[in-house]
N, C-alpha and C. Protein backbone atom coordinates (compact mmCIF):
# COMPACT_ATOMS: atom_id res chain seq x y z
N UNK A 1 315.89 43.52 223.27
CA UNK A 1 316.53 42.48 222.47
C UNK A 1 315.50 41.51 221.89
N UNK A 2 314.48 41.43 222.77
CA UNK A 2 313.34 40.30 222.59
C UNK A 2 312.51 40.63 221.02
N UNK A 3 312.20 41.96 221.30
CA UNK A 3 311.25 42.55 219.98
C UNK A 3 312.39 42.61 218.69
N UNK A 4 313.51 43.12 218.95
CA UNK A 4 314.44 43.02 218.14
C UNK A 4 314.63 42.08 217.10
N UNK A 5 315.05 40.52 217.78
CA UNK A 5 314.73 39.38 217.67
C UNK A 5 313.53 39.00 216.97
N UNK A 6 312.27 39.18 217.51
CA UNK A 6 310.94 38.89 216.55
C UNK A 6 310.77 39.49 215.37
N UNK A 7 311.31 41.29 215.02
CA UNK A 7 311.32 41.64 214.04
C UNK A 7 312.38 40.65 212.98
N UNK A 8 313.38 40.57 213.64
CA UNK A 8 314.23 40.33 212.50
C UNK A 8 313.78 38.68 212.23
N UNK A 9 313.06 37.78 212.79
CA UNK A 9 312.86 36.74 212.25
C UNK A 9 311.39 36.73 211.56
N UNK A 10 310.58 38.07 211.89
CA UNK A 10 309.79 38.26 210.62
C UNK A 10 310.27 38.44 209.47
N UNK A 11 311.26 39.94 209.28
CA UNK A 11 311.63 39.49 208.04
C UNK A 11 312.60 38.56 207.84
N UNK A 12 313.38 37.68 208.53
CA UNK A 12 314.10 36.42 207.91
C UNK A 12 312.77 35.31 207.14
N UNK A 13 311.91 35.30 208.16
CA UNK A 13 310.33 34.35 207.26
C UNK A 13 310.56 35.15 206.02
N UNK A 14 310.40 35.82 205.59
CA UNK A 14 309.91 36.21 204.24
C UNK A 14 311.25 36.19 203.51
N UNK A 15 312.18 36.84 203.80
CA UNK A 15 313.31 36.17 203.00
C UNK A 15 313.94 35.04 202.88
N UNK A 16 313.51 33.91 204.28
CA UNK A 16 314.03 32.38 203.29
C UNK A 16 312.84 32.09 202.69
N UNK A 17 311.59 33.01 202.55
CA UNK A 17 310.31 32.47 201.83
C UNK A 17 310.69 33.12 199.86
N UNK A 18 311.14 33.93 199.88
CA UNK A 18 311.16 34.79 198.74
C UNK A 18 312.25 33.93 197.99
N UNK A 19 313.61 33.73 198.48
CA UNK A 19 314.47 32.83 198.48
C UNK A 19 313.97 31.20 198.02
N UNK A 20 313.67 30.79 199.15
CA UNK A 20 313.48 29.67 198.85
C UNK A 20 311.97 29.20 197.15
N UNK A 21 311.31 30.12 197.52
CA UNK A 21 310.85 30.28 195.87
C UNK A 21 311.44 30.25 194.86
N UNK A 22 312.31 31.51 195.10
CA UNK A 22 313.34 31.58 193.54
C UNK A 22 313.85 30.59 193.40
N UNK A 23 314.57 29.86 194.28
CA UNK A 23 315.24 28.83 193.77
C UNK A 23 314.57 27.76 193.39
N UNK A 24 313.67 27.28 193.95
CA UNK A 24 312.43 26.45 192.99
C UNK A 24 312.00 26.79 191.93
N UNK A 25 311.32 28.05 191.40
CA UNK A 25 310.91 28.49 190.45
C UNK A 25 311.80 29.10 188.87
N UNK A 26 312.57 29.87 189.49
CA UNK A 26 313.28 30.72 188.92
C UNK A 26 314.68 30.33 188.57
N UNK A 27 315.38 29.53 189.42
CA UNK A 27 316.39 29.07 189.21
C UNK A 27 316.66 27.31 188.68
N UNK A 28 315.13 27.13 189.22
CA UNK A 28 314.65 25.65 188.72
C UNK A 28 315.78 24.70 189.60
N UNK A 29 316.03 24.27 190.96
CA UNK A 29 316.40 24.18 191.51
C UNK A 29 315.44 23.36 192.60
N UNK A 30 314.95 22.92 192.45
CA UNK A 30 313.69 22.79 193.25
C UNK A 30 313.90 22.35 195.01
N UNK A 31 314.76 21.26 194.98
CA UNK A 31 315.30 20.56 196.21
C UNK A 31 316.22 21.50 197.06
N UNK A 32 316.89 22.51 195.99
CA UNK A 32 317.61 23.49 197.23
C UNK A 32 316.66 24.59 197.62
N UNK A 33 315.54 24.86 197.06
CA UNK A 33 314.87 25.80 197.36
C UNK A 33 313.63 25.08 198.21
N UNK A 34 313.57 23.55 198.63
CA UNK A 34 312.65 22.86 199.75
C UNK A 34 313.59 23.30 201.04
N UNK A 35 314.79 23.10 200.86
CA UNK A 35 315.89 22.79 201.63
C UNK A 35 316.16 24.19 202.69
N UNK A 36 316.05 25.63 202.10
CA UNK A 36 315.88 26.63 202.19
C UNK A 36 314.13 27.19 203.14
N UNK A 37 313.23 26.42 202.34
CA UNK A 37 312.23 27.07 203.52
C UNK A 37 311.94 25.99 204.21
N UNK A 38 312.54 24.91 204.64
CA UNK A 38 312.77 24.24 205.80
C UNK A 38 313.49 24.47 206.82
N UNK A 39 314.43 25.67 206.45
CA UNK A 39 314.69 26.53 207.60
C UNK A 39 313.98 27.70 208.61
N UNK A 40 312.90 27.28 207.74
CA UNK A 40 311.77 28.41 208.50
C UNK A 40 311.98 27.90 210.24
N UNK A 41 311.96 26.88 210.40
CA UNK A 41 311.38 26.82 211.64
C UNK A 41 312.55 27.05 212.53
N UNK A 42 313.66 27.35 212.26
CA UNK A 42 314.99 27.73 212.98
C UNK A 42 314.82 28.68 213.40
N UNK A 43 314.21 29.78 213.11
CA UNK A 43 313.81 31.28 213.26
C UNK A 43 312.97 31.30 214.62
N UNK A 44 311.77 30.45 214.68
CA UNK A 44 311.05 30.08 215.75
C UNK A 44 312.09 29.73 217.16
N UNK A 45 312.60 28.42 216.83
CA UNK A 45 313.32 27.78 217.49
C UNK A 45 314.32 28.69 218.42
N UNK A 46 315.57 29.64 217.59
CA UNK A 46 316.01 30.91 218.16
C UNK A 46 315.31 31.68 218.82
N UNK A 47 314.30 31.96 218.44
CA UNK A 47 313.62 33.26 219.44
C UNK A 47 313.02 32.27 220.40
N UNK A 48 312.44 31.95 220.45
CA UNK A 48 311.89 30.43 221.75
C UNK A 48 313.77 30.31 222.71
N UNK A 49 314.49 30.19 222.18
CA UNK A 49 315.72 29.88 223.45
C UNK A 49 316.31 31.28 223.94
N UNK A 50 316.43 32.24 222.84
CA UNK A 50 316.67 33.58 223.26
C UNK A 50 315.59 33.69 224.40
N UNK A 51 314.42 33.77 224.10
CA UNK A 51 313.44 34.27 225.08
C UNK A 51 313.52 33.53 226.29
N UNK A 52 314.19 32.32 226.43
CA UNK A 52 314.03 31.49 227.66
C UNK A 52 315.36 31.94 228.27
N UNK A 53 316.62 31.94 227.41
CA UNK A 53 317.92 32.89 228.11
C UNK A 53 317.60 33.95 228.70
N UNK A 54 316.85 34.70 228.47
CA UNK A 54 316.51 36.23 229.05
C UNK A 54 316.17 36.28 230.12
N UNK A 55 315.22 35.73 229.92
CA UNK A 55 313.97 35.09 231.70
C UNK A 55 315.36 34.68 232.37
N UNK A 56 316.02 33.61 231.74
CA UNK A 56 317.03 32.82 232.79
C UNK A 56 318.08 33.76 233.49
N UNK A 57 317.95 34.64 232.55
CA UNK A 57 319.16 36.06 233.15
C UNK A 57 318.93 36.75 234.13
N UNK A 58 317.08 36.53 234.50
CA UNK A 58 316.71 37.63 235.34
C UNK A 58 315.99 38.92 234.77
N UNK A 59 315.77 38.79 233.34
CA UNK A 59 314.94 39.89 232.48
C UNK A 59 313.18 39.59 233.36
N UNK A 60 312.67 40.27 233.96
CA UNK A 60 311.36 40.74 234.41
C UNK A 60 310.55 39.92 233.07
N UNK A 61 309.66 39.14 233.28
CA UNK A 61 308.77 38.44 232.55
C UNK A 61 307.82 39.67 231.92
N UNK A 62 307.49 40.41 231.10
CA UNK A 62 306.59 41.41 230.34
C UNK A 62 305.78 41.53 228.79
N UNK A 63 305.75 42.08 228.04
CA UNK A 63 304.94 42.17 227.41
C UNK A 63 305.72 41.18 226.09
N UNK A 64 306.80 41.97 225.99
CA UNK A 64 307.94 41.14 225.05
C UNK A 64 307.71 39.87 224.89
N UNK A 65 308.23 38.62 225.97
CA UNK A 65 307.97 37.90 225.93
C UNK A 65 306.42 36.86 225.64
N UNK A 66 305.59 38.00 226.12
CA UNK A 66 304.21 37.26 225.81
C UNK A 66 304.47 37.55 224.08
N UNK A 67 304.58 38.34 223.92
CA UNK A 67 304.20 38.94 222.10
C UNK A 67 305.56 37.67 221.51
N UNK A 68 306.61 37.22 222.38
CA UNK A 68 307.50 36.25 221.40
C UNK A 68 306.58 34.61 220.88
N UNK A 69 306.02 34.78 222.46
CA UNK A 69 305.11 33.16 222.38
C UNK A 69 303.81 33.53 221.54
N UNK A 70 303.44 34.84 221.54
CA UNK A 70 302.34 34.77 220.64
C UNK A 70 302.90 34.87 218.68
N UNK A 71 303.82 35.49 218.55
CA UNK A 71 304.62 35.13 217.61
C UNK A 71 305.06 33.86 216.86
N UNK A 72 305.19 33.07 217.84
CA UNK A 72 305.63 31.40 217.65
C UNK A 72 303.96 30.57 217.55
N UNK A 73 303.39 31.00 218.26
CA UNK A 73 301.81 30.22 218.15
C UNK A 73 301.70 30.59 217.08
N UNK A 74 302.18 32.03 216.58
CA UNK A 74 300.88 32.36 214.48
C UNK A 74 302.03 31.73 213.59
N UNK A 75 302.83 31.49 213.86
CA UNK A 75 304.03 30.85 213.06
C UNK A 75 303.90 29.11 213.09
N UNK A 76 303.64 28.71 213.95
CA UNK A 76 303.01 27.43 214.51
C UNK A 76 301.53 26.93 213.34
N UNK A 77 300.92 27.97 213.54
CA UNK A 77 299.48 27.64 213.26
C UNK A 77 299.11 28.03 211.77
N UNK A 78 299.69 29.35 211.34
CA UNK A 78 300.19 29.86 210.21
C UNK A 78 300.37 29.94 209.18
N UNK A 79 301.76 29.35 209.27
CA UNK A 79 303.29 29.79 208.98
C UNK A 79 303.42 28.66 207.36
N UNK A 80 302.85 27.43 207.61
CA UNK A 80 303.19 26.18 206.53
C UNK A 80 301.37 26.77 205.74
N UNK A 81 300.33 27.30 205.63
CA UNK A 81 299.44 27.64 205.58
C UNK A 81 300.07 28.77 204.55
N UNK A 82 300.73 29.50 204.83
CA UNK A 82 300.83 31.25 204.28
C UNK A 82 302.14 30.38 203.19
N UNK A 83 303.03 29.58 203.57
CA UNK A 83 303.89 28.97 202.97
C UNK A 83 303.21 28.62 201.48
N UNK A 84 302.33 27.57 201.82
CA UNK A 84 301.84 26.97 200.75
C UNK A 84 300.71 28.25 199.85
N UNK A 85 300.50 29.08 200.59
CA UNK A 85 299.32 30.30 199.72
C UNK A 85 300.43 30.65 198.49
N UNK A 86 301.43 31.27 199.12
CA UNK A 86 302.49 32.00 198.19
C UNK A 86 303.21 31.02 197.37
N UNK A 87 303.33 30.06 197.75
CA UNK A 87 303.96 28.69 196.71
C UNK A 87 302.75 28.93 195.55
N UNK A 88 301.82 28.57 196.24
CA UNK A 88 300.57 28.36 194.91
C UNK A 88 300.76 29.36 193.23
N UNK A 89 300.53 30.75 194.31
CA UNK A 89 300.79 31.60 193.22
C UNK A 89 301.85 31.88 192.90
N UNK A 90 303.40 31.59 193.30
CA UNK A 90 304.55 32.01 192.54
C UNK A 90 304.70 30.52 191.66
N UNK A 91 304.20 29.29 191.97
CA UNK A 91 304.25 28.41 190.87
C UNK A 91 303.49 28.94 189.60
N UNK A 92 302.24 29.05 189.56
CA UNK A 92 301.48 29.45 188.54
C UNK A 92 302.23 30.91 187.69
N UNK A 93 302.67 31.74 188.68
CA UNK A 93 303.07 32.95 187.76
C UNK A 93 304.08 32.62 187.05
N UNK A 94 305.15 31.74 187.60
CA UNK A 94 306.64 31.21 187.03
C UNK A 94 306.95 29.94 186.86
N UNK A 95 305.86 28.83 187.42
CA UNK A 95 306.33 27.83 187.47
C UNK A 95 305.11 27.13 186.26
N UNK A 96 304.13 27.79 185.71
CA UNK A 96 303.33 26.81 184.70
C UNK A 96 302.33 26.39 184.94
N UNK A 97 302.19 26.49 186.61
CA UNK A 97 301.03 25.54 187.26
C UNK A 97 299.80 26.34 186.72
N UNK A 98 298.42 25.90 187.10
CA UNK A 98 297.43 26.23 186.96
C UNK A 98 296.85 27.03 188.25
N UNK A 99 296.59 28.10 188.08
CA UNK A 99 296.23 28.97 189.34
C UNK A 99 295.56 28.30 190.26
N UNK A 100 296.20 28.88 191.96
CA UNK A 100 295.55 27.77 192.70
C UNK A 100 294.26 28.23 192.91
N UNK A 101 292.80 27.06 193.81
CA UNK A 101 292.20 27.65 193.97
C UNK A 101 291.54 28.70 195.08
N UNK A 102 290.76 29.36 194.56
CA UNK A 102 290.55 30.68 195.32
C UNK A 102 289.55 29.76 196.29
N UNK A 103 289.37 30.59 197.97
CA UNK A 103 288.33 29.88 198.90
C UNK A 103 287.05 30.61 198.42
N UNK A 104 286.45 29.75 198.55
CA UNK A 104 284.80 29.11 198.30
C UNK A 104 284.34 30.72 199.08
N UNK A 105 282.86 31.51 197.96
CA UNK A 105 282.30 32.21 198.81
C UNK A 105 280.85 32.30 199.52
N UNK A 106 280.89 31.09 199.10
CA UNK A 106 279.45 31.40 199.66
C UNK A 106 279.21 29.97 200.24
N UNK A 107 277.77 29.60 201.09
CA UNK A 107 277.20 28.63 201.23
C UNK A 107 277.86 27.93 202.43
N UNK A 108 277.63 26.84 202.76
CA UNK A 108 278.46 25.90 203.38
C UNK A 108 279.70 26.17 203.22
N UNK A 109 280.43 25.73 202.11
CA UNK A 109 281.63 25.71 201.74
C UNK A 109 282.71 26.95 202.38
N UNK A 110 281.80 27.72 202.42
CA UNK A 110 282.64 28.98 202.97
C UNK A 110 282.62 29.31 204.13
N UNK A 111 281.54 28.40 205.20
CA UNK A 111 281.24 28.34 206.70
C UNK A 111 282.55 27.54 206.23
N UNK A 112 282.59 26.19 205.90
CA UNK A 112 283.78 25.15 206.12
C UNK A 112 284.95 26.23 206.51
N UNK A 113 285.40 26.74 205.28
CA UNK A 113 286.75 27.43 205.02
C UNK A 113 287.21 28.42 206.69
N UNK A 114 285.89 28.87 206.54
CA UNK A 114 285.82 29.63 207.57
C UNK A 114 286.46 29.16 209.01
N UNK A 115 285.67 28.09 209.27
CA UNK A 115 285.84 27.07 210.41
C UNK A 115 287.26 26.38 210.48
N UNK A 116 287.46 26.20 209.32
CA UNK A 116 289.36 25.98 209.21
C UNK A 116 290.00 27.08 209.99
N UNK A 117 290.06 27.67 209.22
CA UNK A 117 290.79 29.26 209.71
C UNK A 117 290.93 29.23 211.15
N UNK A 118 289.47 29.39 211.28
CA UNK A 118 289.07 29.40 213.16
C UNK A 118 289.82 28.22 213.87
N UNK A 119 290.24 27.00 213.47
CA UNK A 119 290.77 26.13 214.17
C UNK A 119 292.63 26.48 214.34
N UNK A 120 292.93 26.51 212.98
CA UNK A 120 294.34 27.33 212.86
C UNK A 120 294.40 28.77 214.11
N UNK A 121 293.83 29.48 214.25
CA UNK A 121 293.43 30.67 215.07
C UNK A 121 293.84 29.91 216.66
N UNK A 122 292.76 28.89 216.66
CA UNK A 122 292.96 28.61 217.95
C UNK A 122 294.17 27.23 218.21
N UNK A 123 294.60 27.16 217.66
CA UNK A 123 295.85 26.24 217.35
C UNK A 123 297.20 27.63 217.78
N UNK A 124 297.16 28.58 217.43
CA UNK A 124 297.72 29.36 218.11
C UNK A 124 297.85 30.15 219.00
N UNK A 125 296.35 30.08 219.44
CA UNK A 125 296.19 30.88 220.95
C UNK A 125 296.66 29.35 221.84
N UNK A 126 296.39 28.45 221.92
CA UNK A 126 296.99 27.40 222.52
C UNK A 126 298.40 27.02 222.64
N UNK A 127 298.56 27.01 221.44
CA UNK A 127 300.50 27.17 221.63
C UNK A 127 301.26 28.26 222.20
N UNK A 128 300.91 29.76 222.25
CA UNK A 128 300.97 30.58 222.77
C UNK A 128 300.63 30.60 224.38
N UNK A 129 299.15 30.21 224.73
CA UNK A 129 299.01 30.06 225.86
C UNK A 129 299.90 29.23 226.76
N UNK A 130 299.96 27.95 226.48
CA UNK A 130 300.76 26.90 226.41
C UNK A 130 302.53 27.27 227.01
N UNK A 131 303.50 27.95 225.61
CA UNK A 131 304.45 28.95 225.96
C UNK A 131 304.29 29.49 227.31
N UNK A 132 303.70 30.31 227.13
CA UNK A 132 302.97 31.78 227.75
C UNK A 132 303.17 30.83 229.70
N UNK A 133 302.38 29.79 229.32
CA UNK A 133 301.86 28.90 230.91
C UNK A 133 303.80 28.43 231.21
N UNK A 134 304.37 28.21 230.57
CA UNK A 134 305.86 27.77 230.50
C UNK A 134 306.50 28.65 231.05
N UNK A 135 306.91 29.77 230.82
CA UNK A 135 307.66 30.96 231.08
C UNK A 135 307.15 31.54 232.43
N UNK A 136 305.50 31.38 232.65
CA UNK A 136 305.29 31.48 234.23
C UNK A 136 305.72 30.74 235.21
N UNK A 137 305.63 29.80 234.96
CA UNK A 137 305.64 28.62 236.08
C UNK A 137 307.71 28.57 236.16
N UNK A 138 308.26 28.93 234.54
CA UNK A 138 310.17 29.47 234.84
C UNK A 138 310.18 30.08 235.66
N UNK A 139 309.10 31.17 235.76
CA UNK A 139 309.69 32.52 236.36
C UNK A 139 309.43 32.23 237.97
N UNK A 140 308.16 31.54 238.18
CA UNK A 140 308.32 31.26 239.71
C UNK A 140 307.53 32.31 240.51
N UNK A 141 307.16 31.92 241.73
CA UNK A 141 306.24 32.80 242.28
C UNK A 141 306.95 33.85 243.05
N UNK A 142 307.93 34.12 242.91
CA UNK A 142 308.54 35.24 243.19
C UNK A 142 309.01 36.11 242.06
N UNK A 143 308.52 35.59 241.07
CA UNK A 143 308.87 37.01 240.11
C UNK A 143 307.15 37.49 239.79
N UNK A 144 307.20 38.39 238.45
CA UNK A 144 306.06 39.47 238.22
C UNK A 144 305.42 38.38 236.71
N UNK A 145 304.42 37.76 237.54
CA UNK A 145 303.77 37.68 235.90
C UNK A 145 302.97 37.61 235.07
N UNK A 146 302.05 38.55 235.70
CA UNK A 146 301.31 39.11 235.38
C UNK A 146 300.85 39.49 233.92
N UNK A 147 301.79 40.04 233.24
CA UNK A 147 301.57 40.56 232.25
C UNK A 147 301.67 38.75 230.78
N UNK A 148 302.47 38.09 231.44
CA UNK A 148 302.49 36.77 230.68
C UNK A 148 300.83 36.25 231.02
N UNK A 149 300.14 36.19 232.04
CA UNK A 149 299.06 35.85 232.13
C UNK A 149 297.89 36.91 231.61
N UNK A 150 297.94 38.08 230.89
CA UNK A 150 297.54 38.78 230.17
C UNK A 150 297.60 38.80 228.99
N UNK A 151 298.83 38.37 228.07
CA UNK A 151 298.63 37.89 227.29
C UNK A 151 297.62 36.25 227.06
N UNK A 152 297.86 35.59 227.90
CA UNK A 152 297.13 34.03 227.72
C UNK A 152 295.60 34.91 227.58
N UNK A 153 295.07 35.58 228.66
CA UNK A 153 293.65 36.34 228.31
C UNK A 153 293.47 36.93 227.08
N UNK A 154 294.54 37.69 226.39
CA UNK A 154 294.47 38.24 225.73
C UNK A 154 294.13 37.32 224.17
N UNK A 155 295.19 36.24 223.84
CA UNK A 155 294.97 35.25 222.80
C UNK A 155 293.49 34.32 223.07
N UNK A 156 293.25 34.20 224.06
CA UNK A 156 292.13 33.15 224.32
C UNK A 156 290.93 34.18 223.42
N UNK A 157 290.85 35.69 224.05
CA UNK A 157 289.88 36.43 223.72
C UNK A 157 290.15 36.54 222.02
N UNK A 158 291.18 36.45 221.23
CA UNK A 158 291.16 36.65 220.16
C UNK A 158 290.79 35.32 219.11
N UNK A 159 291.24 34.20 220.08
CA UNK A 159 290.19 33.09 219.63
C UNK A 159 289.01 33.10 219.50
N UNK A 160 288.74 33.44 220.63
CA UNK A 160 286.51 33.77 220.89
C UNK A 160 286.34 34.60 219.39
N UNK A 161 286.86 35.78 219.70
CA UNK A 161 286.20 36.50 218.71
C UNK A 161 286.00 36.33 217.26
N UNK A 162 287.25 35.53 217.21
CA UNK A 162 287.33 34.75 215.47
C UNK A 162 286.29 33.61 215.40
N UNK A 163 286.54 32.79 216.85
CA UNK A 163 285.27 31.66 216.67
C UNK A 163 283.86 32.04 216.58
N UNK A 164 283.74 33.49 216.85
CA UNK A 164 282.00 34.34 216.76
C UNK A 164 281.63 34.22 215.28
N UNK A 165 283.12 34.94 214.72
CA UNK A 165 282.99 35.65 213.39
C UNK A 165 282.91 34.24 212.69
N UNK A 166 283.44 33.17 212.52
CA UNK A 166 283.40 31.96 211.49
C UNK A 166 282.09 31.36 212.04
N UNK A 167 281.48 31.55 213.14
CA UNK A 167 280.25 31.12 213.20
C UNK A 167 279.18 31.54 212.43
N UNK A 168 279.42 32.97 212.33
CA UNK A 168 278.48 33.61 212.06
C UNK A 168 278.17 32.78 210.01
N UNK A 169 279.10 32.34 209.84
CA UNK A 169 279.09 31.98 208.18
C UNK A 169 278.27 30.66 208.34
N UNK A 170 278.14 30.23 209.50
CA UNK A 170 277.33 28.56 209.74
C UNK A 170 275.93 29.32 209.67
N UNK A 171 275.77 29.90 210.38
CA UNK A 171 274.33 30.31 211.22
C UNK A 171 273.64 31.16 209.78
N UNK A 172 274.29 32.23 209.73
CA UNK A 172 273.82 33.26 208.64
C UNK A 172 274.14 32.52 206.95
N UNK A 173 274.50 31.60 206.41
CA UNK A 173 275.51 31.20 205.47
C UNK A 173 275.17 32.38 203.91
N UNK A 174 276.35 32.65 203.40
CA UNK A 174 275.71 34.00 202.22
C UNK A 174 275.75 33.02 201.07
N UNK A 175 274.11 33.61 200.71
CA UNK A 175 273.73 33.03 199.43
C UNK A 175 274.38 33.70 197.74
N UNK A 176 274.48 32.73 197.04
CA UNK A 176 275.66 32.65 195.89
C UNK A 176 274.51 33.70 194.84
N UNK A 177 275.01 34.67 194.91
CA UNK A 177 273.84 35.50 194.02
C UNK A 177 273.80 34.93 192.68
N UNK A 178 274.19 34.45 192.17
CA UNK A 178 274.26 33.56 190.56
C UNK A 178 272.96 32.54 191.12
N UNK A 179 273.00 31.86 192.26
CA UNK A 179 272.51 30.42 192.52
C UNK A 179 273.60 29.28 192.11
N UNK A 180 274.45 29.48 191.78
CA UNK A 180 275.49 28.43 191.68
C UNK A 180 275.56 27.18 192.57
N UNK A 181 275.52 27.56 194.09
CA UNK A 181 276.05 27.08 195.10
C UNK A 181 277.13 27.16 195.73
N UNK A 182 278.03 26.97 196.05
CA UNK A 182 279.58 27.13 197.05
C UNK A 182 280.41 28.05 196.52
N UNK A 183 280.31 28.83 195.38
CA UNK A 183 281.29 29.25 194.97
C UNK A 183 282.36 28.90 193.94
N UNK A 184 283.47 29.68 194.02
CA UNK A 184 284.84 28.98 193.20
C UNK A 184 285.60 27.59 193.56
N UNK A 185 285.66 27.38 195.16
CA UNK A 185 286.03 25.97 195.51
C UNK A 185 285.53 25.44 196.71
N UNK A 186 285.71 24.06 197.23
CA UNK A 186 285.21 23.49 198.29
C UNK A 186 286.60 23.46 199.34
N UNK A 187 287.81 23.89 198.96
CA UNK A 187 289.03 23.86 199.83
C UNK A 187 289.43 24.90 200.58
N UNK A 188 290.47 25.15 201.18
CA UNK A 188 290.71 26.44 202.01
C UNK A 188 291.63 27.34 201.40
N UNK A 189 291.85 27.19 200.10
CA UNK A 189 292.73 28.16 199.46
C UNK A 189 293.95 27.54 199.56
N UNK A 190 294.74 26.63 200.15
CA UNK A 190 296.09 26.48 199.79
C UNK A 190 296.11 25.17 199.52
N UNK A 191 295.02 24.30 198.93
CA UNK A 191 295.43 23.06 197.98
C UNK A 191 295.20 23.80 196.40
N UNK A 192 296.94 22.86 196.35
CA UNK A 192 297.22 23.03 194.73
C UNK A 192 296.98 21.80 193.84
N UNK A 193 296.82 21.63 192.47
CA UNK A 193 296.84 20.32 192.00
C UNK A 193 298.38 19.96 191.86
N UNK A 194 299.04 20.81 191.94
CA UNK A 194 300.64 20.35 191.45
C UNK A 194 301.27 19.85 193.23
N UNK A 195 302.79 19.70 192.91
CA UNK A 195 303.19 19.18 194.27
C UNK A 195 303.34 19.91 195.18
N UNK A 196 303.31 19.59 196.47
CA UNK A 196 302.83 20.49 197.12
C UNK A 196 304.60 20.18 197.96
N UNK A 197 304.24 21.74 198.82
CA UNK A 197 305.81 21.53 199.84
C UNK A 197 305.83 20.71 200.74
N UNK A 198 304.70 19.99 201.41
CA UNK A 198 304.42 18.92 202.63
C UNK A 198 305.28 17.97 202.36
């Protein structure tokens, strides 16, 4: 029921995301289509109490549940991030705006971008872990939970490895073969000049 649940509020994300576009863009509607992906976070919210009903039922603490809290951490950390990417470009294709800008490739600027990312990354191994530490301490030392504390190893390690890789853009930084300097921009890809959904 658990995975069930996560699928279907993946694709519900993308359909109050697709949705809530059109009606901003396409239908020119703008306030019912804010109104619409401000329901994003209901989706979270459901699978977070489903998943705590289950445990409460006596469902064996397992993999499911770690993958719901790690679900809610990339949605957490994410979710308003991937929001605003796809706003950018369905404004510009339909809405007039001026294309947003692309992240910076080279130089500093692109260690920066980089280092964003990496913080978002670990903004969700923490919320996840976090979860993850919640649902153990529900379940109690008489149940199995092992596998919830495998996941927490598991997200921490996928932090490290992202924090290696955005390092590596500090330490090594790639030079702008033009000589330009930074690239196309100094931002992380989802500032627009027009209004933004925040």
């Amino acid at each position: 029921m658990v995975v069930t649940l996560i699928i279907a509020c993946e694709v519900g994300f993308w359909v109050l995301l697709a949705g809530g576009l059109a009606l901003r863009y396409l239908a020119r509607m703008p306030r019912t289509g804010a109104a619409v992906l401000l329901m994003e976070p209901l989706l979270e919210l459901t699978l977070l109490i489903v998943t705590a009903i289950d445990l409460k039922n006596g469902a064996s603490a397992d993999w499911k549940h770690g993958l719901a809290a790690v679900y809610i951490g990339y949605t957490v950390a994410y979710g308003h991030y991937t929001i605003n990417w796809v706003d950018g470009h369905v404004a510009h294709r339909f809405g007039g705006a001026p294309p947003p800008p692309k992240p910076p490739r080279y130089g500093l600027a692109r260690a920066a971008h980089e280092g964003k990312l990496w913080l978002r990354t670990a903004l969700m191994a923490a919320v996840a872990a976090g979860l993850l530490q919640l649902a153990a301490w529900y379940v109690g030392d008489g149940g199995d939970t092992a596998s919830l504390h495998g996941w927490q190893v598991n997200v921490a390690r996928l932090a490290a490895i992202h924090g290696v890789i955005a390092l590596t853009y500090l330490i090594w930084p790639k030079k702008d073969p033009a000589g330009k300097g930074g690239g196309e921009a100094a931002g992380d890809g989802a500032a627009r000049p027009q209004k933004s959904l925040r």
